[in-house]
N, C-alpha and C. Protein backbone atom coordinates (compact mmCIF):
# COMPACT_ATOMS: atom_id res chain seq x y z
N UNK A 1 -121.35 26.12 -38.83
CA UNK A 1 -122.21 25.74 -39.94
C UNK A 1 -122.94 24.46 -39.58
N UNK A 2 -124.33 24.50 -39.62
CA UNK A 2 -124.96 23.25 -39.26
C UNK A 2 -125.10 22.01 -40.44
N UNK A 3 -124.67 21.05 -40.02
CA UNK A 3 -125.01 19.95 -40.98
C UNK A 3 -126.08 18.87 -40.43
N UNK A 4 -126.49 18.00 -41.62
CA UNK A 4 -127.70 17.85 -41.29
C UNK A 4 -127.37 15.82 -40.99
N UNK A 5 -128.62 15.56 -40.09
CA UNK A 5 -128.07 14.74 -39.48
C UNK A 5 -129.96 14.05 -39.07
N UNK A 6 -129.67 12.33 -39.20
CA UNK A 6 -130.83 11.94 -38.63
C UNK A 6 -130.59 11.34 -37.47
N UNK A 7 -131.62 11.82 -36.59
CA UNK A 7 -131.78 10.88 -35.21
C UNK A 7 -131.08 9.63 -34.87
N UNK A 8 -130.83 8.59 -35.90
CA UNK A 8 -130.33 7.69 -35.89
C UNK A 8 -128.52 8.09 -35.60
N UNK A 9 -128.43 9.01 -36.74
CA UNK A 9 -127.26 9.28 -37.13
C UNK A 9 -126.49 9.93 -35.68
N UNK A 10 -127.40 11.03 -35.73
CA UNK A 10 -126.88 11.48 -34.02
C UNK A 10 -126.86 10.69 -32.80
N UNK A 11 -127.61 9.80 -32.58
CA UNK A 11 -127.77 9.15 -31.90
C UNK A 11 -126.37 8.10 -31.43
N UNK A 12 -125.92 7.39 -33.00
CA UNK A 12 -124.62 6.65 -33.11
C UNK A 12 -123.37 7.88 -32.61
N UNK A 13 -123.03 9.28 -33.10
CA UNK A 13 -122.47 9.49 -33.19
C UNK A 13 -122.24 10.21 -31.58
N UNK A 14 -123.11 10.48 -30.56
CA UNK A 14 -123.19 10.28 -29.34
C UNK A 14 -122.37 8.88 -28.64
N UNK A 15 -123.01 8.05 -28.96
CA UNK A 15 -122.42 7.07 -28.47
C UNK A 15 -120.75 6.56 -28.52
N UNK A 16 -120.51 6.84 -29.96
CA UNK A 16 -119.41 6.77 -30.64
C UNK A 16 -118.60 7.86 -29.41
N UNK A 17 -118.41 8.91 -29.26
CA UNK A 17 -118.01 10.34 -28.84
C UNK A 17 -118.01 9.58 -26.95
N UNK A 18 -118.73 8.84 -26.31
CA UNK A 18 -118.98 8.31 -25.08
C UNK A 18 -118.15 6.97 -24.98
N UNK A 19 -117.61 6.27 -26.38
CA UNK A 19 -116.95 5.67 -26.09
C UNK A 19 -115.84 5.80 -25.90
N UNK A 20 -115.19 7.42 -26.83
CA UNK A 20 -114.16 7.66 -27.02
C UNK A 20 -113.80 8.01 -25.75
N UNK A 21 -114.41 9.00 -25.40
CA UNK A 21 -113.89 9.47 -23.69
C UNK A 21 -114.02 9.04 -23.12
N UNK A 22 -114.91 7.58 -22.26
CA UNK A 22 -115.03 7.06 -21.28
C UNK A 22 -113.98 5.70 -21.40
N UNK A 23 -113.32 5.62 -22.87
CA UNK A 23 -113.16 3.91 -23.00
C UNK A 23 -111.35 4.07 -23.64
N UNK A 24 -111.28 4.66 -24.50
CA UNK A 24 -110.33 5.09 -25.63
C UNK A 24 -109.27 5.86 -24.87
N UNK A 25 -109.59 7.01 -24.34
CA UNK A 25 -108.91 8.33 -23.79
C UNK A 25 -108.45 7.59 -22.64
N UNK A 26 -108.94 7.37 -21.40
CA UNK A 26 -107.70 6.29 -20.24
C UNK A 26 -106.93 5.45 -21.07
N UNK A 27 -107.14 4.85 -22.04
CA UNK A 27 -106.74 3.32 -22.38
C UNK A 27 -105.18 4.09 -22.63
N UNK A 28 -105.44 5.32 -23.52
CA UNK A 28 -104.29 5.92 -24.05
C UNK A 28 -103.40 6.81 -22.85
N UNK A 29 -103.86 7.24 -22.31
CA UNK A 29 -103.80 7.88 -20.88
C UNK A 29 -102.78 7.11 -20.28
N UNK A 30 -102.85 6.00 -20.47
CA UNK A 30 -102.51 4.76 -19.41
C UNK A 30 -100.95 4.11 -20.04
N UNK A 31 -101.20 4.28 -21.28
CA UNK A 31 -99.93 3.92 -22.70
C UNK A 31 -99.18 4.83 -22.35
N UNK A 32 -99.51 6.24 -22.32
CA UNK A 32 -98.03 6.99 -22.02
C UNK A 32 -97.76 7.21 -20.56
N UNK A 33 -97.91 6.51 -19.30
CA UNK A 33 -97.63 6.52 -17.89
C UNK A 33 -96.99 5.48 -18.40
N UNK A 34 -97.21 4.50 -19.15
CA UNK A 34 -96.14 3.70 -19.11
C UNK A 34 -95.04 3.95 -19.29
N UNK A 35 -95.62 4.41 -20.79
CA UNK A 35 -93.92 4.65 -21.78
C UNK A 35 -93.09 5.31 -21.35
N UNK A 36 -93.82 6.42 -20.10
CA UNK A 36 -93.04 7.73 -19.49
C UNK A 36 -92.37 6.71 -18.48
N UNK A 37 -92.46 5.79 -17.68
CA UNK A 37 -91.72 4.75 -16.44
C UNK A 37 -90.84 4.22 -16.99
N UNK A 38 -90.55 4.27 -18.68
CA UNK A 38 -89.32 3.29 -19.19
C UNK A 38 -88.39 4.63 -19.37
N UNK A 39 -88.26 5.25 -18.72
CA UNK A 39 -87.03 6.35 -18.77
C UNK A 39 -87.06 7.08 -19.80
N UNK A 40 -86.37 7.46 -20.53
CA UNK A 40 -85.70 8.71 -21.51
C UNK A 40 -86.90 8.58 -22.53
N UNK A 41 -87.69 9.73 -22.05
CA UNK A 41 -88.13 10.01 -23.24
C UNK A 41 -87.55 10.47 -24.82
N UNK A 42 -86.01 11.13 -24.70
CA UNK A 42 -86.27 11.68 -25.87
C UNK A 42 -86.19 9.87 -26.99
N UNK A 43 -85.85 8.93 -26.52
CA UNK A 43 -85.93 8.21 -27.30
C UNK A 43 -86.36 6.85 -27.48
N UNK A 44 -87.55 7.67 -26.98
CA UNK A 44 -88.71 6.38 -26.13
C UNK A 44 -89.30 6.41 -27.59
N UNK A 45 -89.76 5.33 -28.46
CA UNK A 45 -90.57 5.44 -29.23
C UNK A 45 -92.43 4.88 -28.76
N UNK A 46 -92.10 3.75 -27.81
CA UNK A 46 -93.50 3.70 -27.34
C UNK A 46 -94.15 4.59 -26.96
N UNK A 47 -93.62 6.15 -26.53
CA UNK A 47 -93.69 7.48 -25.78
C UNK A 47 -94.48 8.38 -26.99
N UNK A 48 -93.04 8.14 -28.27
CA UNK A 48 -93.82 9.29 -29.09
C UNK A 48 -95.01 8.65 -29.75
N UNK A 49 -95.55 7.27 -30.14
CA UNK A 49 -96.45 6.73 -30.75
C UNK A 49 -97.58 6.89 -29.54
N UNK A 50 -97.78 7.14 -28.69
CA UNK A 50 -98.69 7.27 -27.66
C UNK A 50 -99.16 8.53 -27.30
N UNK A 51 -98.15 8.95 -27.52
CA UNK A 51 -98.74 10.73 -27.91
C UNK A 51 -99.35 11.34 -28.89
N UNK A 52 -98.85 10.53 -30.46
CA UNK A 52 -99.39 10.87 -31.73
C UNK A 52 -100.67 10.31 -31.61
N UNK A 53 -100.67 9.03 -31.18
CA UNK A 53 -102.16 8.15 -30.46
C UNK A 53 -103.34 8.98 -30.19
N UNK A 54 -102.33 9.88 -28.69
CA UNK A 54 -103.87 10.53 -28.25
C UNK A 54 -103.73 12.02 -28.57
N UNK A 55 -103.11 12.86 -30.02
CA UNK A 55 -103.39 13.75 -30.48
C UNK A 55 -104.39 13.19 -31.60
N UNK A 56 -104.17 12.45 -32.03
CA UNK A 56 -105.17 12.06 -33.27
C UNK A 56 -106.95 11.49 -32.45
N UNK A 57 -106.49 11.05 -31.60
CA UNK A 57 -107.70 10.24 -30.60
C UNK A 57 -108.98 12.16 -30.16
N UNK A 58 -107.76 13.16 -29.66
CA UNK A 58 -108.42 14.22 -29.21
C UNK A 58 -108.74 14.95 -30.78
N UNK A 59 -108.78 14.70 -31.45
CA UNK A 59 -108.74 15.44 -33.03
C UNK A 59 -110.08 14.95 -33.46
N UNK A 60 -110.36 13.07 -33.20
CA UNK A 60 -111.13 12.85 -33.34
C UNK A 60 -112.60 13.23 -32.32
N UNK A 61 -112.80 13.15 -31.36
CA UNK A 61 -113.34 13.74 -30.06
C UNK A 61 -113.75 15.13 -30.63
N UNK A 62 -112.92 15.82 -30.75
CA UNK A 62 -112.93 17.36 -30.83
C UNK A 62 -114.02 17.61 -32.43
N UNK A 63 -113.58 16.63 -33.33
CA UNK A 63 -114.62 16.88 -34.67
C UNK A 63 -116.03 16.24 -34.10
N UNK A 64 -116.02 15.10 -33.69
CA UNK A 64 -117.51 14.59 -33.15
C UNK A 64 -118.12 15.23 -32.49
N UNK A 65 -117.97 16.13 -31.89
CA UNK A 65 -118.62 17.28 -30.54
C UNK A 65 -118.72 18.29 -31.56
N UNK A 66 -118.00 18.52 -32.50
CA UNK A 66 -118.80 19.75 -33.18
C UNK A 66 -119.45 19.41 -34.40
N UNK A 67 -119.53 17.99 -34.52
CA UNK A 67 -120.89 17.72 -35.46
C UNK A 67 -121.54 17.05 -34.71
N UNK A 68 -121.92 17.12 -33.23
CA UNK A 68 -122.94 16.72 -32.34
C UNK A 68 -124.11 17.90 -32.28
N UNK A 69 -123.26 19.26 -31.76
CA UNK A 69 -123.19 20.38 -31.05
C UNK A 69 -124.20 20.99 -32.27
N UNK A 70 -122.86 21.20 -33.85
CA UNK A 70 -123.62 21.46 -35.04
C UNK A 70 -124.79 21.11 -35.98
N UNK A 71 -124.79 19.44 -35.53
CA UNK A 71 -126.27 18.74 -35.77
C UNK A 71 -127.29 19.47 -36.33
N UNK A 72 -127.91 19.33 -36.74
CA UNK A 72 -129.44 19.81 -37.19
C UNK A 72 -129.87 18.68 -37.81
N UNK A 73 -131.14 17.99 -36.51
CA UNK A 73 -131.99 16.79 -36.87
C UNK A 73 -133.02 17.13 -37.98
N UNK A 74 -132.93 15.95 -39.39
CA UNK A 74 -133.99 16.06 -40.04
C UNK A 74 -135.40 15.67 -39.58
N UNK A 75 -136.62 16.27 -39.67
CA UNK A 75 -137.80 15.54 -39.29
C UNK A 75 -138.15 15.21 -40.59
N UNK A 76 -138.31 13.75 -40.50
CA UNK A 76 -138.38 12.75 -41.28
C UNK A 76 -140.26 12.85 -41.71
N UNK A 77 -140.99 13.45 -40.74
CA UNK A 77 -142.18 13.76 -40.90
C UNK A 77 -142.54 14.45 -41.91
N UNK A 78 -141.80 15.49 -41.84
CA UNK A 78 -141.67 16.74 -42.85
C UNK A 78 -141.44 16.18 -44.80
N UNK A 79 -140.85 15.08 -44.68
CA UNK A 79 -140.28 15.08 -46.38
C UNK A 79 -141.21 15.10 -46.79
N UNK A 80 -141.12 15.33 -48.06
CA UNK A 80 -141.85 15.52 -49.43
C UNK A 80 -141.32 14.12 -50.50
N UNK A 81 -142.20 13.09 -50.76
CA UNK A 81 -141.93 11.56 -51.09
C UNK A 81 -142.44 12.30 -53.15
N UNK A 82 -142.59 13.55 -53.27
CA UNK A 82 -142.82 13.63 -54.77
C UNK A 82 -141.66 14.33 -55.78
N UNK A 83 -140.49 14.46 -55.17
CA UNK A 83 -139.16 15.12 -55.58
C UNK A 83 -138.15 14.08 -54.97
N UNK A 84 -137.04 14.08 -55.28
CA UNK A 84 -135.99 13.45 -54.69
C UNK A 84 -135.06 14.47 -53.75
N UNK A 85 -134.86 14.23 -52.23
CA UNK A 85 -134.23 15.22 -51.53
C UNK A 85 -133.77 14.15 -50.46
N UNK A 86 -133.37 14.77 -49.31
CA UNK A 86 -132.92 14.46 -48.53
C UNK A 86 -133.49 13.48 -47.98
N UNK A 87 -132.90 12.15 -47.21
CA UNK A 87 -133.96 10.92 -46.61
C UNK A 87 -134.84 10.02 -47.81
N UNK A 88 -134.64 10.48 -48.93
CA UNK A 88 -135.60 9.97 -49.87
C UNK A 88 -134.89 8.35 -50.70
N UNK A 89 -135.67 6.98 -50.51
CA UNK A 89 -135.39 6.15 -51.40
C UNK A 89 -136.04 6.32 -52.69
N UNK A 90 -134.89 6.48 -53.74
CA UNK A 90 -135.20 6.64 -54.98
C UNK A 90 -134.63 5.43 -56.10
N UNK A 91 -135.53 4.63 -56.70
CA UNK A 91 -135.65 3.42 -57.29
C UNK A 91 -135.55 3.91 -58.51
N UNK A 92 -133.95 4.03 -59.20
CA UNK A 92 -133.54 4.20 -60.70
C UNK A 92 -133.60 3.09 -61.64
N UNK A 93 -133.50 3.42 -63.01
CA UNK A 93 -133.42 2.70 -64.03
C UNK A 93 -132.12 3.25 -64.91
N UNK A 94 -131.26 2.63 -65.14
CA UNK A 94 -129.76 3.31 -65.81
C UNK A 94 -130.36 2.67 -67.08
N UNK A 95 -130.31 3.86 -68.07
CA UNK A 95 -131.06 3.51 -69.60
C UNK A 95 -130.02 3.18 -70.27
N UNK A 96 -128.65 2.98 -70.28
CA UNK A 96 -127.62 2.31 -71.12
C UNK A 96 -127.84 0.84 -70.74
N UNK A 97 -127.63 0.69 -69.40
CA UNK A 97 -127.80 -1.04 -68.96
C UNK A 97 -129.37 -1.67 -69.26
N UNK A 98 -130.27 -0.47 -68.73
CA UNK A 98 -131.59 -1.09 -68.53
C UNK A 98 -131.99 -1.49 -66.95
N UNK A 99 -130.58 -1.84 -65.99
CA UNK A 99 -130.81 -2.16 -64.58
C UNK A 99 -131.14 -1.21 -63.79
N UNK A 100 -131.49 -2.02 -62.82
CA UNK A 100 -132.44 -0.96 -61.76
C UNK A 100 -131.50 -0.64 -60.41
N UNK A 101 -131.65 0.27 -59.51
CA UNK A 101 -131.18 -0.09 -58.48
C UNK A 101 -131.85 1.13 -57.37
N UNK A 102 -131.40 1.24 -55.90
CA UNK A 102 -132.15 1.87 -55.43
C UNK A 102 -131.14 2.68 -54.31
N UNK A 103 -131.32 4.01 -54.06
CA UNK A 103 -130.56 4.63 -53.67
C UNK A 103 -131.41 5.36 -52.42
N UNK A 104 -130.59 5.24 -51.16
CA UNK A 104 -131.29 6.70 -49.83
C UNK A 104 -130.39 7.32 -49.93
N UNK A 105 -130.81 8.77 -50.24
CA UNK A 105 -129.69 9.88 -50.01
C UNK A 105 -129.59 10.21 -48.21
N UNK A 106 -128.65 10.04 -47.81
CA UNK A 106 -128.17 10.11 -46.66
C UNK A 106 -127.14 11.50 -46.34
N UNK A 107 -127.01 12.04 -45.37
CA UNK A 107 -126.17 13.07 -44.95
C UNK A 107 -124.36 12.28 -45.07
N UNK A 108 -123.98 13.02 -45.03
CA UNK A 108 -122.39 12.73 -45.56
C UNK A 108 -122.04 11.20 -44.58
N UNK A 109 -122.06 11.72 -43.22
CA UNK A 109 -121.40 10.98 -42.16
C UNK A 109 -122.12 9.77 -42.33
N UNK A 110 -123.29 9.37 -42.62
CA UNK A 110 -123.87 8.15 -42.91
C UNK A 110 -124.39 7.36 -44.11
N UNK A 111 -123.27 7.84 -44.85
CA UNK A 111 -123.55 7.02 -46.50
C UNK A 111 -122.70 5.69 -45.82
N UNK A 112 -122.99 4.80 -46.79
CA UNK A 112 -123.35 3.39 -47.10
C UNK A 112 -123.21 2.79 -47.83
N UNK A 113 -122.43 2.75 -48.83
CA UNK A 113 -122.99 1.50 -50.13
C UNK A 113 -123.12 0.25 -50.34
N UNK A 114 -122.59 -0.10 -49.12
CA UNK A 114 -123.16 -1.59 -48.74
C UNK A 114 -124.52 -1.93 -48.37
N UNK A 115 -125.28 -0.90 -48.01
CA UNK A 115 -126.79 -0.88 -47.53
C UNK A 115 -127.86 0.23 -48.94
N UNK A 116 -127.14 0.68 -49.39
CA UNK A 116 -127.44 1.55 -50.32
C UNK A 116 -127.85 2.86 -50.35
N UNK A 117 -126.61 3.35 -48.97
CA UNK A 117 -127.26 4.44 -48.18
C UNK A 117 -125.70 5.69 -49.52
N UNK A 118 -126.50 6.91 -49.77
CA UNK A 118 -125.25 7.62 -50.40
C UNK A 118 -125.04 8.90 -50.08
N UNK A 119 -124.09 9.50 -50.04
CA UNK A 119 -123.86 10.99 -49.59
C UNK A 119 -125.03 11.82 -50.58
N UNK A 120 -125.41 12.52 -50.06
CA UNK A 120 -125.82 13.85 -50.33
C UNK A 120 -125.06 14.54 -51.50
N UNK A 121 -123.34 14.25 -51.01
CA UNK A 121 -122.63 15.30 -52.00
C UNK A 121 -122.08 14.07 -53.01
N UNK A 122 -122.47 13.33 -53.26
CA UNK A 122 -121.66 12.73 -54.59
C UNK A 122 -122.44 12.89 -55.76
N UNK A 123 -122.02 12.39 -56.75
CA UNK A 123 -122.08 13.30 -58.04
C UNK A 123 -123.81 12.40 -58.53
N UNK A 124 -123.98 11.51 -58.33
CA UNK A 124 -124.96 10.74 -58.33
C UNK A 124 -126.36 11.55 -57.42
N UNK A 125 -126.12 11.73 -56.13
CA UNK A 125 -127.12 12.52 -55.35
C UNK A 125 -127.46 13.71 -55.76
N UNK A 126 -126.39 14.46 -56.18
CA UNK A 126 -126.71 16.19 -56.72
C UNK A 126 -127.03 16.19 -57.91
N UNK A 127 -127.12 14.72 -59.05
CA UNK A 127 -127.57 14.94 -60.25
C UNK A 127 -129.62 14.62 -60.59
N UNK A 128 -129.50 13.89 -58.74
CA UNK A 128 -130.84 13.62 -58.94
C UNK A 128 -131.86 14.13 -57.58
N UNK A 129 -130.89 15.37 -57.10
CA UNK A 129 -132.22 16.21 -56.34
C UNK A 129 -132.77 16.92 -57.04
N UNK A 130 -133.98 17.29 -56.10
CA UNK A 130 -135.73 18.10 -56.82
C UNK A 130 -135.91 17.17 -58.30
N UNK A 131 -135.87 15.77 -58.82
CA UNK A 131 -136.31 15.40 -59.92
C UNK A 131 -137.30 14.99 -59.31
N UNK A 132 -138.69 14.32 -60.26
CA UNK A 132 -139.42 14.13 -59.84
C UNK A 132 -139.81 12.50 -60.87
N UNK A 133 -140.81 11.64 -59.85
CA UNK A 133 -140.41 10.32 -60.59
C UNK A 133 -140.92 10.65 -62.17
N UNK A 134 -140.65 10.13 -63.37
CA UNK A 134 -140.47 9.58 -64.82
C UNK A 134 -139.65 11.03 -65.40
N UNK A 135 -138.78 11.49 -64.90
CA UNK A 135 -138.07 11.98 -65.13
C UNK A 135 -136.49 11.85 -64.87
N UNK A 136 -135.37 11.98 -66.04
CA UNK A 136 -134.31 11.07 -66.62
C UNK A 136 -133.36 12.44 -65.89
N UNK A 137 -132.73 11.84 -65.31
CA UNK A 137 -131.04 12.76 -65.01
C UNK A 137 -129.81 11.74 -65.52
N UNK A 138 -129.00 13.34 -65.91
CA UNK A 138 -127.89 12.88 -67.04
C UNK A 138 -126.60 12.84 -65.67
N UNK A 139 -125.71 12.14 -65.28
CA UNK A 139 -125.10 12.34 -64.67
C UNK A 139 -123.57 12.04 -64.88
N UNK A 140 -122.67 13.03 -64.50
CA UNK A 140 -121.40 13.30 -64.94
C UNK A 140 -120.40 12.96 -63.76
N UNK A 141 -119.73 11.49 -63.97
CA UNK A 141 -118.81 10.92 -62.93
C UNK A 141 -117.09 11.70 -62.86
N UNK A 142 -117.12 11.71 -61.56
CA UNK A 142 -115.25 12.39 -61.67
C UNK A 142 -114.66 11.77 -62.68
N UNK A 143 -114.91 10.48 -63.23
CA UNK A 143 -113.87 9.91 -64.35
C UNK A 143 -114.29 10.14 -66.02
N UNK A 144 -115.21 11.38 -66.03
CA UNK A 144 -115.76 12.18 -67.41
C UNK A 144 -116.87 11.29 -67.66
N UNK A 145 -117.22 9.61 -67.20
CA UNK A 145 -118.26 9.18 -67.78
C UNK A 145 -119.40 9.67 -67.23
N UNK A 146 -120.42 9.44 -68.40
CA UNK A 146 -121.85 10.49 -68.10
C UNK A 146 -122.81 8.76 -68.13
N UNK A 147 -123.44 9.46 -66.98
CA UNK A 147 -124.62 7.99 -66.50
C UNK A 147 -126.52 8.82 -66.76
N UNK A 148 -127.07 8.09 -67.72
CA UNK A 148 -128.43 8.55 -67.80
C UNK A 148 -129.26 7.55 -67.01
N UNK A 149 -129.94 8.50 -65.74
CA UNK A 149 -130.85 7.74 -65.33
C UNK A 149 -132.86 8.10 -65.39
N UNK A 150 -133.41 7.16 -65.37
CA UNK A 150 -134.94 7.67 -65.34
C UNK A 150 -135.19 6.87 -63.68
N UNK A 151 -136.07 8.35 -62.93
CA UNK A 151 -136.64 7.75 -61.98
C UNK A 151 -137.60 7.28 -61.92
N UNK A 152 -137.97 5.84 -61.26
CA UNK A 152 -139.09 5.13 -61.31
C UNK A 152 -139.92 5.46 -59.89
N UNK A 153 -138.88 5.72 -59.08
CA UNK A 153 -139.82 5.55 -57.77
C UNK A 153 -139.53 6.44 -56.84
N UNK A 154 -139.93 7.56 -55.72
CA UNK A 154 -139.41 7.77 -55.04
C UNK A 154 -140.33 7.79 -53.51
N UNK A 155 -139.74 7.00 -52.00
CA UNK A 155 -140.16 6.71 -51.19
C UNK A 155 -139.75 7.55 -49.91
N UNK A 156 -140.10 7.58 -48.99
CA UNK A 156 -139.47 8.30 -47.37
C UNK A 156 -139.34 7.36 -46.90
């Protein structure tokens, strides 16, 4: 199943995947030649933590290569800046507070909320795709509260 992914995004997650195997994988490689030289494995614990190490290390590797592989780059050329979708900064107004704030819907692997980057799938993003700006979405949080927003702006 392809998921969707920007240039940027793939780009990091290449690198990320090049560090793991060129940098990570010996380092761990190297942890259990040790642990294996201190004798008895069955009750080596530096042995079994070095193994759980690099099953979780190859788990990770193994998911990054198939959301490398699975990728599908957005062309950023392509959006549509008059709906709210994918790649899109959208500049809300929350009509209980009155405050503003501003949201990029981002693909899963590269939400953000420190930068104001947000998944695609949270309850906030799916309440305000295909709206179009001066139009209000009602939105319903996992904790039952409902958030009304009006869009003011939406950018690529």
């Amino acid at each position: 199943m392809a998921s969707y992914v920007t240039q940027a995004g793939l780009d990091k997650m290449k690198a990320e995947l090049e560090q793991l195997e060129t940098i990570e994988r010996p380092k761990i490689t190297q942890q259990i030649a040790e642990a294996r030289d201190k004798g008895d494995l069955s009750e080596n614990a530096e042995y079994d933590a070095a193994k759980e190490a690099q099953g979780m290390l190859e788990m990770k590797i193994s998911k990054l290569k198939d959301l490398i592989n699975n990728g599908k780059v957005i062309d950023e050329t392509q959006l549509d800046s008059s709906k709210v979708s994918m790649l899109t900064t959208v500049t809300l107004k929350n009509l209980a507070t009155k405050g503003e704030q501003k949201f990029t819907i981002v693909p899963d692997n590269e939400s953000d909320l420190k930068t104001g980057k947000i998944s695609l799938n949270t309850p906030i993003a799916k309440g305000l795709m295909g709206k179009c700006i001066g139009e209000t979405a009602e939105i319903v949080l996992p904790n039952g509260n409902k958030l009304t927003f009006e869009i003011l702006n939406i950018t690529v």
